[in-house]
Protein backbone atom coordinates (compact mmCIF):
# COMPACT_ATOMS: atom_id res chain seq x y z
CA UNK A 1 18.94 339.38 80.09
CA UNK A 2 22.43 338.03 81.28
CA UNK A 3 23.54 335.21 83.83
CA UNK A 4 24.85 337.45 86.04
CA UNK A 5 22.18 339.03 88.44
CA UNK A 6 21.16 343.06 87.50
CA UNK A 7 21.19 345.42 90.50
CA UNK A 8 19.33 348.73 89.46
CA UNK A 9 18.82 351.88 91.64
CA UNK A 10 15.96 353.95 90.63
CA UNK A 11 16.00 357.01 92.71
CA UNK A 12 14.47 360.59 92.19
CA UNK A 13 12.46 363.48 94.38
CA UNK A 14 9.11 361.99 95.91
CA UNK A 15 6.34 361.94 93.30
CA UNK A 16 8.65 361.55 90.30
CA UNK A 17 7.45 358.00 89.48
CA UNK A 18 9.98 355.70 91.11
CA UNK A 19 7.46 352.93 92.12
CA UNK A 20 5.22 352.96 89.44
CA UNK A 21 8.60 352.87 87.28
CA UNK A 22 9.92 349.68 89.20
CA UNK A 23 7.02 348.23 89.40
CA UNK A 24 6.21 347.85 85.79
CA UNK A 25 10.08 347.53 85.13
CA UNK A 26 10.40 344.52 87.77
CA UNK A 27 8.05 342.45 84.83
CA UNK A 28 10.44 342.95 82.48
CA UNK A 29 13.53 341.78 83.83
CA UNK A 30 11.86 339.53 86.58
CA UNK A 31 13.13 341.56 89.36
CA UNK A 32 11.99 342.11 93.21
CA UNK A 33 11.67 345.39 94.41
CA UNK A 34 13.42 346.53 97.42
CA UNK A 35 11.42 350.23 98.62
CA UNK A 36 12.46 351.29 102.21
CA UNK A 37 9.24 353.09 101.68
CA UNK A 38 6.94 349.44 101.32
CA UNK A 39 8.81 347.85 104.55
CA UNK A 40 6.41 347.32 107.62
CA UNK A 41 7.10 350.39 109.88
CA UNK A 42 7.04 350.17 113.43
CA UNK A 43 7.04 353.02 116.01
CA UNK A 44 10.11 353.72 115.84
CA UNK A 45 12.24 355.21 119.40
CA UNK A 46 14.35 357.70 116.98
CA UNK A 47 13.61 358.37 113.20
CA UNK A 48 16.79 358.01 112.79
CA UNK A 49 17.19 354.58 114.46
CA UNK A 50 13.67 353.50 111.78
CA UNK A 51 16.38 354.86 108.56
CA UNK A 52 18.68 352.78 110.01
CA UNK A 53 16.77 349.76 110.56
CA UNK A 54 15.04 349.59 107.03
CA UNK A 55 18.29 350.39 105.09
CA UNK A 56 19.47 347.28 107.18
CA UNK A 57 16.78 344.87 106.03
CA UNK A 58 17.28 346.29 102.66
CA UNK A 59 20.83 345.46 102.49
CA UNK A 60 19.97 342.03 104.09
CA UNK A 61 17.01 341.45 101.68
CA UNK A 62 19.11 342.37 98.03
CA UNK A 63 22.15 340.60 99.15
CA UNK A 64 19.72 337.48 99.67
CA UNK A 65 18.27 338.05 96.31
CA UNK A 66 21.32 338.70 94.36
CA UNK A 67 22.88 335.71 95.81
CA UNK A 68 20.28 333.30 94.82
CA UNK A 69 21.04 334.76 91.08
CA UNK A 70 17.49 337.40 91.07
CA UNK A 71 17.32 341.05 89.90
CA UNK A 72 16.67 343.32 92.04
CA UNK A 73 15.76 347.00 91.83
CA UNK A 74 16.05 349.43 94.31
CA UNK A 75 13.90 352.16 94.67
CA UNK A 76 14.91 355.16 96.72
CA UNK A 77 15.58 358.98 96.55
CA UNK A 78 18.68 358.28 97.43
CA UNK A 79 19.86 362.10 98.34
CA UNK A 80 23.37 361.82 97.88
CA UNK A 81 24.90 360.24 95.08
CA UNK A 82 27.90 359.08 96.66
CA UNK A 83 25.68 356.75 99.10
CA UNK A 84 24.38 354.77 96.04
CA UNK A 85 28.51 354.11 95.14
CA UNK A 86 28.81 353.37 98.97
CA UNK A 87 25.67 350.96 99.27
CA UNK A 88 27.35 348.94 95.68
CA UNK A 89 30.68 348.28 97.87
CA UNK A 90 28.96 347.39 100.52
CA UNK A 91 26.79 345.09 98.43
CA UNK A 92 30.18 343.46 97.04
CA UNK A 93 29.52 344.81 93.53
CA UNK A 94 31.24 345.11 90.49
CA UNK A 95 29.70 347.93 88.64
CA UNK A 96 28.97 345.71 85.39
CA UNK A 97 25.04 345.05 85.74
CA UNK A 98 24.67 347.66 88.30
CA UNK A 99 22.55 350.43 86.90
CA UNK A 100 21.44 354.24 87.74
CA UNK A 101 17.89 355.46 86.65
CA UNK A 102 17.95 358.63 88.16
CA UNK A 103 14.48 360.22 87.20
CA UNK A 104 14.22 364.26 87.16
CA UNK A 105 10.98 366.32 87.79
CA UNK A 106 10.11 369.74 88.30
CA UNK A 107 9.90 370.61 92.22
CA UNK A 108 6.29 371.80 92.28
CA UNK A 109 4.92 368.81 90.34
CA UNK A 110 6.94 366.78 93.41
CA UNK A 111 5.33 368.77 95.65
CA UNK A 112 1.74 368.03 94.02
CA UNK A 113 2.10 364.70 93.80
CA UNK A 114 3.72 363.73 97.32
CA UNK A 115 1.48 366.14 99.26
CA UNK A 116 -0.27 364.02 101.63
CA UNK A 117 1.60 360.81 100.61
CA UNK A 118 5.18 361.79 102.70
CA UNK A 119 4.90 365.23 102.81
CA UNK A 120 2.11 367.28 104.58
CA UNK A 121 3.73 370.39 105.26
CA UNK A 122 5.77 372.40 102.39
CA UNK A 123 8.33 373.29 105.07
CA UNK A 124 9.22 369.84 105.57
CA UNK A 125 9.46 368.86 101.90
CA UNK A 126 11.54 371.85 101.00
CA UNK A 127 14.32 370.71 103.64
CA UNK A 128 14.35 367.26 101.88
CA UNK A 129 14.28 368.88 98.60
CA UNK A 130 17.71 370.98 99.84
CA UNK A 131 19.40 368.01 100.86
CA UNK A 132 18.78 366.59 97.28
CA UNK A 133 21.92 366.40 95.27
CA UNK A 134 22.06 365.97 91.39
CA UNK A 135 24.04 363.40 90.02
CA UNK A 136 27.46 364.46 88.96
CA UNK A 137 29.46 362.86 86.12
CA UNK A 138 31.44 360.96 88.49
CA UNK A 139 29.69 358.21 89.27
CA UNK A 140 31.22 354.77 88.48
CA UNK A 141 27.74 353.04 87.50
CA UNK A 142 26.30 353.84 84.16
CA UNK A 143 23.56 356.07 84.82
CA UNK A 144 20.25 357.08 82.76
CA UNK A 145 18.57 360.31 83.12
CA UNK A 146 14.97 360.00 82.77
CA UNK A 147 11.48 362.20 83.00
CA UNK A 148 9.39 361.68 85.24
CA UNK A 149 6.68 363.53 83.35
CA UNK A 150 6.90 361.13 80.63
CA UNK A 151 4.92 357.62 80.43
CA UNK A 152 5.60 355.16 82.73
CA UNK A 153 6.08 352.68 79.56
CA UNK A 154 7.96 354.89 78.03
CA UNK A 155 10.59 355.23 80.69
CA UNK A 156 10.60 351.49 80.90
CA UNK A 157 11.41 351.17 77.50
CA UNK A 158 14.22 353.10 77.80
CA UNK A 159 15.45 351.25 81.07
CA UNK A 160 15.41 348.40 79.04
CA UNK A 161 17.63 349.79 75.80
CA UNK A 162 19.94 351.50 77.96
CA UNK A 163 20.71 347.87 80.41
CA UNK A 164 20.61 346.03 77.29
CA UNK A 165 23.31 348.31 75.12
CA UNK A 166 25.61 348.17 78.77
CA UNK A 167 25.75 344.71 79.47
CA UNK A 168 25.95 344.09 75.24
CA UNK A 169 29.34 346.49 75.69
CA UNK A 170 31.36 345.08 78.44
């Protein structure tokens, strides 16, 4: 699409359609997916210590990629906003070719869908459903809203309009 490497964050609430949305987006634009989610877990002494650690390799991994001149998407709920703005400085980005996909879905269909998967008990999916923030118009990075009830190829498609019309504009 562009010599310059694309970075794109997909993030949205468990069961919206983040990895099956990267997945078939990464054969479009020849990127490698980068899913805390998909690293090798081991027993981890804290949970928060096992974050830590896999946002680590992540960071390690995607600076790798981007420096050998590959895409990369990253796929994450990514709570808060502000830490996607926070992870692009500390990724040494610019914000051209750095893109938001930030896919919506109604909480019960999340709840559906990511029952069993990362979720078991509806307590401890609505506490990570409150920490959940909603993008505000502030961000930096051009962001797309998308719906995760829609088809995966039809989300794609629009991925691929909306990066194409960005890095056509700069």
């Amino acid at each position: 699409m562009d010599k310059y490497p694309i970075l794109i964050f997909v993030r949205g609430l468990p069961g919206s359609g983040k990895s099956s949305i990267s997945l078939e987006l990464s054969k479009f634009v020849n990127g490698k997916i980068i899913d805390p989610d998909m690293l090798e877990a081991k027993l981890p002494k804290s949970l928060r210590s096992e974050r830590l650690r896999k946002f680590r390799a992540c960071v390690r991994k995607t600076k790798g990629y981007l420096k050998e001149g590959k895409n990369v998407i990253w796929c994450q709920p990514f709570r808060k906003p502000q830490n996607i703005e926070l992870l692009v400085n500390m990724l040494e980005r610019k914000s051209s070719n750095t893109f938001l996909m930030d896919i919506s879905i109604p909480l019960e269909v999340s709840w559906i869908r990511s029952k069993g998967n990362f979720h078991n008990e509806r307590e401890t999916f609505d506490d990570f459903v409150s920490k959940y923030s909603s993008i505000a118009n502030s961000c930096t990075i051009p962001v797309l809203k998308l719906n995760g009830e829609d088809k995966i190829a039809s989300n794609v498609d629009k991925i691929l309009a909306f990066i194409r019309y960005n890095i056509s504009n700069e």
